[in-house]
PDB file of N, CA and C in Angstrom:
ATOM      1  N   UNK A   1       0.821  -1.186   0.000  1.00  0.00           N
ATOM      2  CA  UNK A   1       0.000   0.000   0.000  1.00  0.00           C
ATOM      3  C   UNK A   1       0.875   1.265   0.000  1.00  0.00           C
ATOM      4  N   UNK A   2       1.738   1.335   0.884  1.00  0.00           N
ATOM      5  CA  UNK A   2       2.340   2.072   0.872  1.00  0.00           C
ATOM      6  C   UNK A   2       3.673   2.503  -0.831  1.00  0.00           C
ATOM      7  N   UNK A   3       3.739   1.432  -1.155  1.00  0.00           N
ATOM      8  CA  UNK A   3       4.565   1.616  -2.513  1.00  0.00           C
ATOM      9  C   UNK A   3       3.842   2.047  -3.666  1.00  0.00           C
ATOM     10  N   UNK A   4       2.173   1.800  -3.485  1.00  0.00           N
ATOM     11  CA  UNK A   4       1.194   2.529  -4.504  1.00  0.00           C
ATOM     12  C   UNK A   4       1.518   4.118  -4.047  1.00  0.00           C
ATOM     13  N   UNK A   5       1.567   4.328  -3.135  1.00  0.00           N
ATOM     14  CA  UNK A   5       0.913   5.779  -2.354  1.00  0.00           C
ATOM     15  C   UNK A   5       2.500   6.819  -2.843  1.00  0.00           C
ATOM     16  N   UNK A   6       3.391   6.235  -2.735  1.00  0.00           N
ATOM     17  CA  UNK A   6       4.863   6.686  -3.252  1.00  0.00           C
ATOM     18  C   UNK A   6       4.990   6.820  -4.879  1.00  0.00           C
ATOM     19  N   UNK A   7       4.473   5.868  -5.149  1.00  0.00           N
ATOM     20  CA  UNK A   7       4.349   5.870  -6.860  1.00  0.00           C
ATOM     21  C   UNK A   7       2.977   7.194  -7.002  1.00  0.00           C
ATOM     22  N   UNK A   8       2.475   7.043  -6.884  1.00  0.00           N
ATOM     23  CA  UNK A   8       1.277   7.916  -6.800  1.00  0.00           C
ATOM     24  C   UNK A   8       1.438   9.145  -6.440  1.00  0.00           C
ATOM     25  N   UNK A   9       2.353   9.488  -5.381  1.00  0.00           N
ATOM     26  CA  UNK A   9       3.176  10.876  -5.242  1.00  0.00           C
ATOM     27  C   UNK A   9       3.690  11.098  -6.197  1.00  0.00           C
ATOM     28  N   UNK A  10       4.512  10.433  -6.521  1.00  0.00           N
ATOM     29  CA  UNK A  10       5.666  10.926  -7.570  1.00  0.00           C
ATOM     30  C   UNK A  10       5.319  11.057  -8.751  1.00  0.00           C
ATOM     31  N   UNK A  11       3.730  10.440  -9.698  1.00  0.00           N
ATOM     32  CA  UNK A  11       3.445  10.826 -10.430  1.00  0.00           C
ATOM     33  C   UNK A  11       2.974  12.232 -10.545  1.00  0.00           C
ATOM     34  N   UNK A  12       1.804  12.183  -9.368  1.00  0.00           N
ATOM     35  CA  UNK A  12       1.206  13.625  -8.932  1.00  0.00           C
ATOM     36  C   UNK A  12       2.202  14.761  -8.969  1.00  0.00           C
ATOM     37  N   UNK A  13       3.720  14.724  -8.175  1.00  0.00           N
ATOM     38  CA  UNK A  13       4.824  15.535  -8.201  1.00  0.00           C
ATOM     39  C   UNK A  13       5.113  15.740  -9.592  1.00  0.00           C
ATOM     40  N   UNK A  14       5.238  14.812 -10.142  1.00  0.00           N
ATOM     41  CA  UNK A  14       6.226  15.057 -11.642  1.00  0.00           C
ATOM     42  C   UNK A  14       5.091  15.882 -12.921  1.00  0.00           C
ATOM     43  N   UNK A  15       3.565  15.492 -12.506  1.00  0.00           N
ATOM     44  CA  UNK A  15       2.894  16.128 -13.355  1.00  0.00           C
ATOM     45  C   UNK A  15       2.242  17.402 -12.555  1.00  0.00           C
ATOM     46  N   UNK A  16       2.497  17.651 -11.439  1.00  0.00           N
ATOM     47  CA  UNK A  16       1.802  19.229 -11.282  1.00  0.00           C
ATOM     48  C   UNK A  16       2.958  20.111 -11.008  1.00  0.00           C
ATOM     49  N   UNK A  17       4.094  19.715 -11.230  1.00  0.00           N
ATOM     50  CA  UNK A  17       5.349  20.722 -11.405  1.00  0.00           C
ATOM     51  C   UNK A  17       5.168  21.404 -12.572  1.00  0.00           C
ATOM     52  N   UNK A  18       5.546  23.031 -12.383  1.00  0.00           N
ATOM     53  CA  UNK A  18       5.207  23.736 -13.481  1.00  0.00           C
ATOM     54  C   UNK A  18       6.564  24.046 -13.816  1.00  0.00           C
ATOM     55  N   UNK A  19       6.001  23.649 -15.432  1.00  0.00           N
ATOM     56  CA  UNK A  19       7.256  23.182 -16.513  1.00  0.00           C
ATOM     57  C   UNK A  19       7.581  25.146 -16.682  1.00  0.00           C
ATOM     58  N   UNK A  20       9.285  24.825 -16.421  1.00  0.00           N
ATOM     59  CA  UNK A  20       9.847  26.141 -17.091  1.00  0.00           C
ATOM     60  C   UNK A  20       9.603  26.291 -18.472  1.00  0.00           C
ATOM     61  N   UNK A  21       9.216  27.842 -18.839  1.00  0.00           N
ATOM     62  CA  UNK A  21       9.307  28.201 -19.558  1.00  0.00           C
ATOM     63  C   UNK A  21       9.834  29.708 -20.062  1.00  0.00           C
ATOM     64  N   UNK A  22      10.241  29.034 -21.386  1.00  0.00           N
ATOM     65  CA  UNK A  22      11.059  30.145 -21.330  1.00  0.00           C
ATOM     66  C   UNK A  22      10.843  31.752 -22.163  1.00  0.00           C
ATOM     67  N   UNK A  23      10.991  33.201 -21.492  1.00  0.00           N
ATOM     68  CA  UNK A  23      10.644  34.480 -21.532  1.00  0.00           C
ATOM     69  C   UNK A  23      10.446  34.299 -22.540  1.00  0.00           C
ATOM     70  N   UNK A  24       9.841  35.525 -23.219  1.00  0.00           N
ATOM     71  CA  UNK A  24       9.849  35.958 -24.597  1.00  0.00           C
ATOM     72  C   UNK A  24      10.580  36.526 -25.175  1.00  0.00           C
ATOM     73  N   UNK A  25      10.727  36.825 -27.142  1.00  0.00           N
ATOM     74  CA  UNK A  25      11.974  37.492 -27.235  1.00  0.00           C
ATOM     75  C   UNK A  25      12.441  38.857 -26.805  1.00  0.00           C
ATOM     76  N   UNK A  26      11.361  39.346 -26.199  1.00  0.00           N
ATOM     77  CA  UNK A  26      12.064  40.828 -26.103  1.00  0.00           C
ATOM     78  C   UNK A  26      13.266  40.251 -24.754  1.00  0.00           C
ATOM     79  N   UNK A  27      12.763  39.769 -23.710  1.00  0.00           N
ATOM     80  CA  UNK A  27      13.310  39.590 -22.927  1.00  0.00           C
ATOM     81  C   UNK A  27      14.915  38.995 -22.992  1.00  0.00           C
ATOM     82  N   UNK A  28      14.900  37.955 -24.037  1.00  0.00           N
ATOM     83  CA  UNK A  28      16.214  37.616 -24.393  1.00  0.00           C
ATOM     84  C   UNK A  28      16.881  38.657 -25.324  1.00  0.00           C
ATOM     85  N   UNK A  29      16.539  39.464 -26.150  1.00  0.00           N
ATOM     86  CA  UNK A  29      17.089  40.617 -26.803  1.00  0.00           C
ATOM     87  C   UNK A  29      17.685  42.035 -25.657  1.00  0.00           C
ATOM     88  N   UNK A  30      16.751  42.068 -24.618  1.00  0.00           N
ATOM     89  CA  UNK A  30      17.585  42.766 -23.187  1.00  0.00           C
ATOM     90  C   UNK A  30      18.452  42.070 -22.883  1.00  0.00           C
ATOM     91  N   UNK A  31      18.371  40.857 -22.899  1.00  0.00           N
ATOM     92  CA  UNK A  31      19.554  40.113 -21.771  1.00  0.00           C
ATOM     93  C   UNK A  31      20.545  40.252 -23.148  1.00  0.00           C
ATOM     94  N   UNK A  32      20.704  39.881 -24.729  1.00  0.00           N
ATOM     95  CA  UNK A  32      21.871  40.091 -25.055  1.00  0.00           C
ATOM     96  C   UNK A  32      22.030  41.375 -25.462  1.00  0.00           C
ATOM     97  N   UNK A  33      21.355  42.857 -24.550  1.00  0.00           N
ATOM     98  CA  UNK A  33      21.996  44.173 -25.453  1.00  0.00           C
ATOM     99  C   UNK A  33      23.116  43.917 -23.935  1.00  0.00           C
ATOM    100  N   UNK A  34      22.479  43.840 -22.583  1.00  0.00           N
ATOM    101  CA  UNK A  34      23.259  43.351 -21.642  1.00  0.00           C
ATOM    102  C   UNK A  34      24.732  42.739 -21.505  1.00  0.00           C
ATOM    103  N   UNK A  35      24.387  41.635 -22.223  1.00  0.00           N
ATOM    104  CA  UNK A  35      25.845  40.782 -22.351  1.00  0.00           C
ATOM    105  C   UNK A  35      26.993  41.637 -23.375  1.00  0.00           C
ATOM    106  N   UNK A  36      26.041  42.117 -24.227  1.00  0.00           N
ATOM    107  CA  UNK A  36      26.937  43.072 -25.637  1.00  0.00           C
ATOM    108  C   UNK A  36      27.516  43.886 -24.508  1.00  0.00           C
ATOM    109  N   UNK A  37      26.898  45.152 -24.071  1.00  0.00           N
ATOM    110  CA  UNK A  37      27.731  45.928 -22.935  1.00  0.00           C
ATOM    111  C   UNK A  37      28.644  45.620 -21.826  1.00  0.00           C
ATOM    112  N   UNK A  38      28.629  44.536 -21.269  1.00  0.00           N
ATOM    113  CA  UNK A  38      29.821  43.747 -20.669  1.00  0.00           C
ATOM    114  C   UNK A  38      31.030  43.827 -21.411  1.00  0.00           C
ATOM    115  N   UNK A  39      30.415  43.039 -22.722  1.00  0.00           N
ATOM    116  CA  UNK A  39      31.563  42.818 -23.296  1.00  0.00           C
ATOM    117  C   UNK A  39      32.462  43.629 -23.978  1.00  0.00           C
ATOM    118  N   UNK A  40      31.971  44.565 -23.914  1.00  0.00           N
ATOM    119  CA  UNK A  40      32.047  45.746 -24.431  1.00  0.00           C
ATOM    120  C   UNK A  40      33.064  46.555 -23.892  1.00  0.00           C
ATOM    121  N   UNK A  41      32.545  46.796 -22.190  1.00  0.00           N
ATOM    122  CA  UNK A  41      33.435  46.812 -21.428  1.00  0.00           C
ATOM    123  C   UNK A  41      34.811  46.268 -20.971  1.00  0.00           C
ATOM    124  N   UNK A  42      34.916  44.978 -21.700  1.00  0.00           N
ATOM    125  CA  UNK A  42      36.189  44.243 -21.394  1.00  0.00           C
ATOM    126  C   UNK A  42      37.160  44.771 -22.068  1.00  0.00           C
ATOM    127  N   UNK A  43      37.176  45.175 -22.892  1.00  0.00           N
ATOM    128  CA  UNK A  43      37.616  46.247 -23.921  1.00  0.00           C
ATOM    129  C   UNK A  43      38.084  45.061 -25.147  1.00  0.00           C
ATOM    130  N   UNK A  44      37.283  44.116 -25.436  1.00  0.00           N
ATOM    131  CA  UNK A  44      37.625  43.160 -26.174  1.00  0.00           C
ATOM    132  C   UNK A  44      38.163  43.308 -27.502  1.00  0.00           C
ATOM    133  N   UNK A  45      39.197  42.980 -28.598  1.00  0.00           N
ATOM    134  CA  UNK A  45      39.480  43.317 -29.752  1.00  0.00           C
ATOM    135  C   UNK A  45      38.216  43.512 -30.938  1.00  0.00           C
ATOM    136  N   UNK A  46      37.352  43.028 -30.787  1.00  0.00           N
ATOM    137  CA  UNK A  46      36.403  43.040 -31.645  1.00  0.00           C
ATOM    138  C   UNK A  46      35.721  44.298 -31.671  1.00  0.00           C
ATOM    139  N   UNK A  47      35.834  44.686 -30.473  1.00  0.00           N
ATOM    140  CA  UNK A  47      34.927  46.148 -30.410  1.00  0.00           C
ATOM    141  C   UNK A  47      36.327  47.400 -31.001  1.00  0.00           C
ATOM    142  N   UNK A  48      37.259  46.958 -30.976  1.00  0.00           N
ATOM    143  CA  UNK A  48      38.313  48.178 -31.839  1.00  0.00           C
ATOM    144  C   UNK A  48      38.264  48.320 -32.766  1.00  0.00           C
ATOM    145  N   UNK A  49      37.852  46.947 -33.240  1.00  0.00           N
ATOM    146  CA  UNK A  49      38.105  46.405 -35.099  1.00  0.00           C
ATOM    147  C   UNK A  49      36.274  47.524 -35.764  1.00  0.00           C
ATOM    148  N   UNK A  50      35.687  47.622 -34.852  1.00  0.00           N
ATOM    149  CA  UNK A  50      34.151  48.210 -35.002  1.00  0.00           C
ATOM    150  C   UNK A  50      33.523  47.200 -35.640  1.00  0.00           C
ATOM    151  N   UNK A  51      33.595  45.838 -35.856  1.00  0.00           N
ATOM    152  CA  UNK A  51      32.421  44.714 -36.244  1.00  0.00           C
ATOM    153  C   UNK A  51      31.440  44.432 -35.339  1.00  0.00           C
ATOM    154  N   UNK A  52      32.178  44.218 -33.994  1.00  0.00           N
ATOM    155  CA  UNK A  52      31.307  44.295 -32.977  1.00  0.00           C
ATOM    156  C   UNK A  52      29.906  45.221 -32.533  1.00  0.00           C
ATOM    157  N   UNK A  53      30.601  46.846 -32.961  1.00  0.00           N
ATOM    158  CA  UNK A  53      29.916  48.074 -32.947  1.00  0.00           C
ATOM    159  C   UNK A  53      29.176  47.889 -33.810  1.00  0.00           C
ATOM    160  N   UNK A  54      29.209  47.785 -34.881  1.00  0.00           N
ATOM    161  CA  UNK A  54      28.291  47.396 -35.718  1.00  0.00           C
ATOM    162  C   UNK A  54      26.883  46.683 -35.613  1.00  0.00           C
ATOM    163  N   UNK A  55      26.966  45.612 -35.381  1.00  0.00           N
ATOM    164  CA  UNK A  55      26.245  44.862 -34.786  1.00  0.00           C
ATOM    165  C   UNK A  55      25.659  45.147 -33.738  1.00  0.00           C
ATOM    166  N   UNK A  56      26.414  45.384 -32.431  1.00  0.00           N
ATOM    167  CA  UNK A  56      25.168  46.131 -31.005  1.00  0.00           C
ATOM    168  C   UNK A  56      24.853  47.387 -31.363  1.00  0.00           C
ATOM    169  N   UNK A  57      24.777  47.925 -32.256  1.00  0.00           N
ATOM    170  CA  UNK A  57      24.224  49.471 -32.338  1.00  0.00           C
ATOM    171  C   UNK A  57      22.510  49.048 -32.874  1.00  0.00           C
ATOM    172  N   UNK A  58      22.449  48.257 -33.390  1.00  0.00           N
ATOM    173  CA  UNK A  58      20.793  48.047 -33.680  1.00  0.00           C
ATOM    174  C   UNK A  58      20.183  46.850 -33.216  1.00  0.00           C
ATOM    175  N   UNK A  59      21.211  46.443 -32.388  1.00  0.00           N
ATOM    176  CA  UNK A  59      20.439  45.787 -31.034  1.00  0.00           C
ATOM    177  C   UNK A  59      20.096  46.264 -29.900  1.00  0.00           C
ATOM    178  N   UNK A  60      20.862  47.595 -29.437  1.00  0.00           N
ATOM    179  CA  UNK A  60      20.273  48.617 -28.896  1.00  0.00           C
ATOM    180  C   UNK A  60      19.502  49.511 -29.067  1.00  0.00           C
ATOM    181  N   UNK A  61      19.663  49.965 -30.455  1.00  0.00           N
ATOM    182  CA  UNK A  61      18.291  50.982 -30.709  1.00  0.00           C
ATOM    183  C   UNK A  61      16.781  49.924 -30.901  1.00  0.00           C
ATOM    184  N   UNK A  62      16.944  49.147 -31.371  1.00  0.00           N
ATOM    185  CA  UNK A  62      15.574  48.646 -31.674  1.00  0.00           C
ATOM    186  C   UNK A  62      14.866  47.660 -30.285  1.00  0.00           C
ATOM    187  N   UNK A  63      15.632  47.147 -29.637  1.00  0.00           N
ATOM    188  CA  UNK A  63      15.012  46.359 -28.231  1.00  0.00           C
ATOM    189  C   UNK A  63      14.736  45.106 -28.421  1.00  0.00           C
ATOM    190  N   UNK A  64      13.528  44.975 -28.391  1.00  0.00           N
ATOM    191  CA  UNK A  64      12.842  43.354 -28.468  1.00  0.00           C
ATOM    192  C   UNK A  64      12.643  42.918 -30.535  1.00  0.00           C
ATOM    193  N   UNK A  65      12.871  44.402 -31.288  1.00  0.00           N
ATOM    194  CA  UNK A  65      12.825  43.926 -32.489  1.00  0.00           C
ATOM    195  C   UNK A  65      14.058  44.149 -32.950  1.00  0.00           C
ATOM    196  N   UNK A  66      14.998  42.971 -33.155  1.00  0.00           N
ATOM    197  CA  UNK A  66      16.523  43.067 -33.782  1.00  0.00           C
ATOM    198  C   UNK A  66      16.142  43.200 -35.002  1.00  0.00           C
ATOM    199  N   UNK A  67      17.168  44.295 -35.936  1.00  0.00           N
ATOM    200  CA  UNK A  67      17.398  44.491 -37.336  1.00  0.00           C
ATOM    201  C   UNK A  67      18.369  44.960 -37.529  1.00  0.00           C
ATOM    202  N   UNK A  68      18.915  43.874 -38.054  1.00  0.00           N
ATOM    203  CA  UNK A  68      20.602  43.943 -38.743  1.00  0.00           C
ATOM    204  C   UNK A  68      20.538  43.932 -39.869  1.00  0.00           C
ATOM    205  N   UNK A  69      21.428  44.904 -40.489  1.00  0.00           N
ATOM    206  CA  UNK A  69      21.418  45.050 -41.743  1.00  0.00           C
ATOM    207  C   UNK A  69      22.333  44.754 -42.268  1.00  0.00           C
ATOM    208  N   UNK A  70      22.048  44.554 -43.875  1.00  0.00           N
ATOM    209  CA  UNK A  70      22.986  43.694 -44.648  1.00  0.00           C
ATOM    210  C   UNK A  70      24.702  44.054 -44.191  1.00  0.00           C
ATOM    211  N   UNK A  71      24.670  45.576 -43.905  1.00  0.00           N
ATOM    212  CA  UNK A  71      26.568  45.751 -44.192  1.00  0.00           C
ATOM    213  C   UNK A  71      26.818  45.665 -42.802  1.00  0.00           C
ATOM    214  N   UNK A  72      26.063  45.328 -42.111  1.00  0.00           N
ATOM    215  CA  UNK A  72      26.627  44.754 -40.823  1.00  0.00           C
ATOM    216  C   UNK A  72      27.243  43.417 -41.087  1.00  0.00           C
ATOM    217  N   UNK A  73      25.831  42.522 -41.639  1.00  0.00           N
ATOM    218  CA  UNK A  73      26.350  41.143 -41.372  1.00  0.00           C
ATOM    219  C   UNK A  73      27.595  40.910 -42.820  1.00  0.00           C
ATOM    220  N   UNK A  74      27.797  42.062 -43.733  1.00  0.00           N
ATOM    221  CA  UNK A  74      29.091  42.003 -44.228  1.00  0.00           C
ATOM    222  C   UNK A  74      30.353  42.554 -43.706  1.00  0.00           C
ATOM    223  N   UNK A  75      30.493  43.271 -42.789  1.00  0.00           N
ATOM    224  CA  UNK A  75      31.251  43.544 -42.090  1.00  0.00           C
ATOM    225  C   UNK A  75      31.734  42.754 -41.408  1.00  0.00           C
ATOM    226  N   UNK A  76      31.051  41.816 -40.779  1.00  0.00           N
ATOM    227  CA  UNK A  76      31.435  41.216 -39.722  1.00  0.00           C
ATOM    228  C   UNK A  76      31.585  39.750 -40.680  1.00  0.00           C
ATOM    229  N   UNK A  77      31.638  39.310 -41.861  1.00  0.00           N
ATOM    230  CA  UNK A  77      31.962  38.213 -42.710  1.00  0.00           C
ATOM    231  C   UNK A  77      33.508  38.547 -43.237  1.00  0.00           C
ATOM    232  N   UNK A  78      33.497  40.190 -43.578  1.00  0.00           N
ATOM    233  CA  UNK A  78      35.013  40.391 -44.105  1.00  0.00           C
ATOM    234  C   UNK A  78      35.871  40.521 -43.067  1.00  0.00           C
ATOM    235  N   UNK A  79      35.381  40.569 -41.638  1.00  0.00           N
ATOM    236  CA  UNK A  79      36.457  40.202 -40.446  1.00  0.00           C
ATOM    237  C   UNK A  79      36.643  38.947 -40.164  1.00  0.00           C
ATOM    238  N   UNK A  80      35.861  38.057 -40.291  1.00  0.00           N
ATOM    239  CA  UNK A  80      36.343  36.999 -40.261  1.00  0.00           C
ATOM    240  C   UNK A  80      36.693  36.082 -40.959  1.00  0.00           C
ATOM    241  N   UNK A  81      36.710  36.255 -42.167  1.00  0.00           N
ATOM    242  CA  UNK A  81      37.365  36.235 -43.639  1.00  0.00           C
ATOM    243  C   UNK A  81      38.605  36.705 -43.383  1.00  0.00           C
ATOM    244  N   UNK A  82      39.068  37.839 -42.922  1.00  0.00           N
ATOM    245  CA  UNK A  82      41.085  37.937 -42.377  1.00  0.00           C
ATOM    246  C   UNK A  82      41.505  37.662 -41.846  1.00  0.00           C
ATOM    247  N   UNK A  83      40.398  37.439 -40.689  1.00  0.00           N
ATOM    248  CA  UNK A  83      41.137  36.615 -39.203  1.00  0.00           C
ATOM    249  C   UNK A  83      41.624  34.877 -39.649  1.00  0.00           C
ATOM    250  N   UNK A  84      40.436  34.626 -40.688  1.00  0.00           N
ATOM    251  CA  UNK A  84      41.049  32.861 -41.062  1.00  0.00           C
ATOM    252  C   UNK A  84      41.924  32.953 -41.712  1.00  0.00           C
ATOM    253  N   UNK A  85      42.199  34.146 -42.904  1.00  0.00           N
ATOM    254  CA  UNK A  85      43.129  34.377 -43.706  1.00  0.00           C
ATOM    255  C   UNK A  85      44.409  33.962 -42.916  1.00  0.00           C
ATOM    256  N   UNK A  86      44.138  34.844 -42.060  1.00  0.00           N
ATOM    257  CA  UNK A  86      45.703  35.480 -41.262  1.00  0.00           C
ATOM    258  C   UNK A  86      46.230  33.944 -40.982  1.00  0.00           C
ATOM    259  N   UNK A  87      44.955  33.417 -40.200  1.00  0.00           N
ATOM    260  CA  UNK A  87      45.275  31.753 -39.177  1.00  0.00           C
ATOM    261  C   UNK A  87      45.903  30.962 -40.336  1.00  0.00           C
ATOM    262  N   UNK A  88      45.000  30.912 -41.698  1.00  0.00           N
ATOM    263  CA  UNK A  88      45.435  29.805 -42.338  1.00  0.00           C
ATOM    264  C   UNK A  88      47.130  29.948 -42.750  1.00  0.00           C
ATOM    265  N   UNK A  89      47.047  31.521 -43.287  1.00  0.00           N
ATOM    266  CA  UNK A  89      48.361  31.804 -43.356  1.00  0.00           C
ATOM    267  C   UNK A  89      49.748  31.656 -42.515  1.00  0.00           C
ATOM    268  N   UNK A  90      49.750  31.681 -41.471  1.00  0.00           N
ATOM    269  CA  UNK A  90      50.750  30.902 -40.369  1.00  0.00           C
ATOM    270  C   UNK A  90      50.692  29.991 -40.507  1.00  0.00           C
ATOM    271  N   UNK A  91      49.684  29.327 -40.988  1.00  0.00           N
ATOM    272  CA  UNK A  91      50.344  28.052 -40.687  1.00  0.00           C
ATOM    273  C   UNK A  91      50.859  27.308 -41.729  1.00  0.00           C
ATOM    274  N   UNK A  92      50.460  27.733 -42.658  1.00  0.00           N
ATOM    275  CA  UNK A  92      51.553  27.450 -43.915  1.00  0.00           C
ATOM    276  C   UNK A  92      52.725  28.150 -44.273  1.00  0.00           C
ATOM    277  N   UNK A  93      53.133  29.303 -43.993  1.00  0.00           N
ATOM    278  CA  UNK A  93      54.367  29.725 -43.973  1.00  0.00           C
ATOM    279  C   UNK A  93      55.794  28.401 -42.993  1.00  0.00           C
ATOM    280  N   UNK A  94      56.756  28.882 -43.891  1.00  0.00           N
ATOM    281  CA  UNK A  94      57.694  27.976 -43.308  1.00  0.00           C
ATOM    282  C   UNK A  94      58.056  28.882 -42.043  1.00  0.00           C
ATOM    283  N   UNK A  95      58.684  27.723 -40.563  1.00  0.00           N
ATOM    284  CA  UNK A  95      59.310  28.679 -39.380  1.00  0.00           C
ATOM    285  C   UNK A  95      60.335  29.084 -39.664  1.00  0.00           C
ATOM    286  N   UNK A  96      60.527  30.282 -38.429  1.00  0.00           N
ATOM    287  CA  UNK A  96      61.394  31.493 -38.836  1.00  0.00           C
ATOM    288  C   UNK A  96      62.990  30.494 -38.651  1.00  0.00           C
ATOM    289  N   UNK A  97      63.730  30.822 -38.895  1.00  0.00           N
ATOM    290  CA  UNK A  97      65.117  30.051 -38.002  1.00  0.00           C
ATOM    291  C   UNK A  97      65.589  31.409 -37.341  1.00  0.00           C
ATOM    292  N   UNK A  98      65.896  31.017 -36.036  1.00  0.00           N
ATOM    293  CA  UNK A  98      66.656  31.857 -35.070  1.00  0.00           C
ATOM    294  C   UNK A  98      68.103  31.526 -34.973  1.00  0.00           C
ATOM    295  N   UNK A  99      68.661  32.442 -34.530  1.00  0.00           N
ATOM    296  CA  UNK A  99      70.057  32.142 -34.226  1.00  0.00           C
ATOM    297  C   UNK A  99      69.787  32.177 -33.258  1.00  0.00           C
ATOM    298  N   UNK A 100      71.184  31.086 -33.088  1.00  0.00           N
ATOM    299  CA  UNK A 100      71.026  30.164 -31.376  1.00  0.00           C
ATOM    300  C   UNK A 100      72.297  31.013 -30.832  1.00  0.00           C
ATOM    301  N   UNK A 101      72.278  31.529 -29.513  1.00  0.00           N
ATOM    302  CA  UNK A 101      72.667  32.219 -29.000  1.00  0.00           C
ATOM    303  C   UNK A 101      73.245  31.389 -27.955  1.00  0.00           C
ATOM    304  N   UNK A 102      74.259  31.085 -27.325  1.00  0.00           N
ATOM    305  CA  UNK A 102      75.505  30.615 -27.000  1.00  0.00           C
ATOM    306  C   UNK A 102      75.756  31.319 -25.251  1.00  0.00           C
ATOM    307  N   UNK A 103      74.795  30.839 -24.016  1.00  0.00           N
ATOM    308  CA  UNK A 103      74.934  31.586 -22.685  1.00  0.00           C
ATOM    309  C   UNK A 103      76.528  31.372 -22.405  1.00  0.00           C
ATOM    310  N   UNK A 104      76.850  33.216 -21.166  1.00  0.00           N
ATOM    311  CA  UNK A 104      78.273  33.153 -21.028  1.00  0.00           C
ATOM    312  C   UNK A 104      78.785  31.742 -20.330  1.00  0.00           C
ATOM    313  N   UNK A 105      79.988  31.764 -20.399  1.00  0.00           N
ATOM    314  CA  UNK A 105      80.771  30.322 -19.915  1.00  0.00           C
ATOM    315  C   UNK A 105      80.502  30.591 -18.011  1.00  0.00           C
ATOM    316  N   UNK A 106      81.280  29.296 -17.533  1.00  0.00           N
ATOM    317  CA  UNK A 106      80.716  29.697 -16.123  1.00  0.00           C
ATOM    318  C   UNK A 106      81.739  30.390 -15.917  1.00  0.00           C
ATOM    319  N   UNK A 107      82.305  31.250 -14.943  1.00  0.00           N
ATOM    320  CA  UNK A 107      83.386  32.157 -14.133  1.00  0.00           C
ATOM    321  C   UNK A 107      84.749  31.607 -13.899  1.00  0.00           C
ATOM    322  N   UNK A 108      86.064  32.002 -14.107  1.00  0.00           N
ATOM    323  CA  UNK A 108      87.111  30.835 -13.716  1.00  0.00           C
ATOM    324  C   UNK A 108      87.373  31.577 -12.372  1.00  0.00           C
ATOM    325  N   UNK A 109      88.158  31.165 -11.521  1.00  0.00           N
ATOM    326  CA  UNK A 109      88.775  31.584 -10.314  1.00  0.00           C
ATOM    327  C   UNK A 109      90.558  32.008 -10.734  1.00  0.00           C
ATOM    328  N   UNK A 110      90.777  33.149 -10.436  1.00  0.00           N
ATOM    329  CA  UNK A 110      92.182  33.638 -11.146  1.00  0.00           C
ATOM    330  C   UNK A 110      93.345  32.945 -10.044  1.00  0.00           C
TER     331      UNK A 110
END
């Protein structure tokens, strides 16, 4: 009796728990003008390069309705179009050779 009454809880528990759900978009469009300004703050390279700027400037003016426009999302394709450039490019270049530099001898005693 008692193992009905446990099963029987735990169904009751598992079906009158109220299922998360999740905000609407405006709400997630605050939380990322939010995260944009953090990051913003970190003084991260992306925001020097202005791709970044690009992009949170009409996620801030507009709010819960994002509109990005085309030369944003080309802006931010021809930055990362140099950045792979750059990557792929190291790594096919041959390494540099250094000259090997030779530390002083140890001290003699005169």
């Amino acid at each position: 009796m008692l193992k009905q009454f446990s099963h029987l809880g735990a169904l009751i528990a598992a079906l009158a728990a109220a299922p998360a759900l999740a905000g609407g978009s405006d709400q997630h469009s605050a939380q990322s003008v939010n995260h944009s300004g953090q990051a913003s703050s970190h003084g991260s390279a992306a925001v020097a390069s202005g791709a970044a700027l690009v992009v949170a400037v009409p996620i801030i003016v507009t709010g819960g309705a994002i509109a990005i426009s085309g030369a944003a999302l080309a802006e931010v394709g021809s930055g990362a179009a140099a950045v792979g450039s750059a990557m792929a490019e190291s790594a096919t270049t041959q390494p540099r050779k250094t000259k090997r530099i030779a530390p002083d001898g140890a001290p003699t005693l005169d």
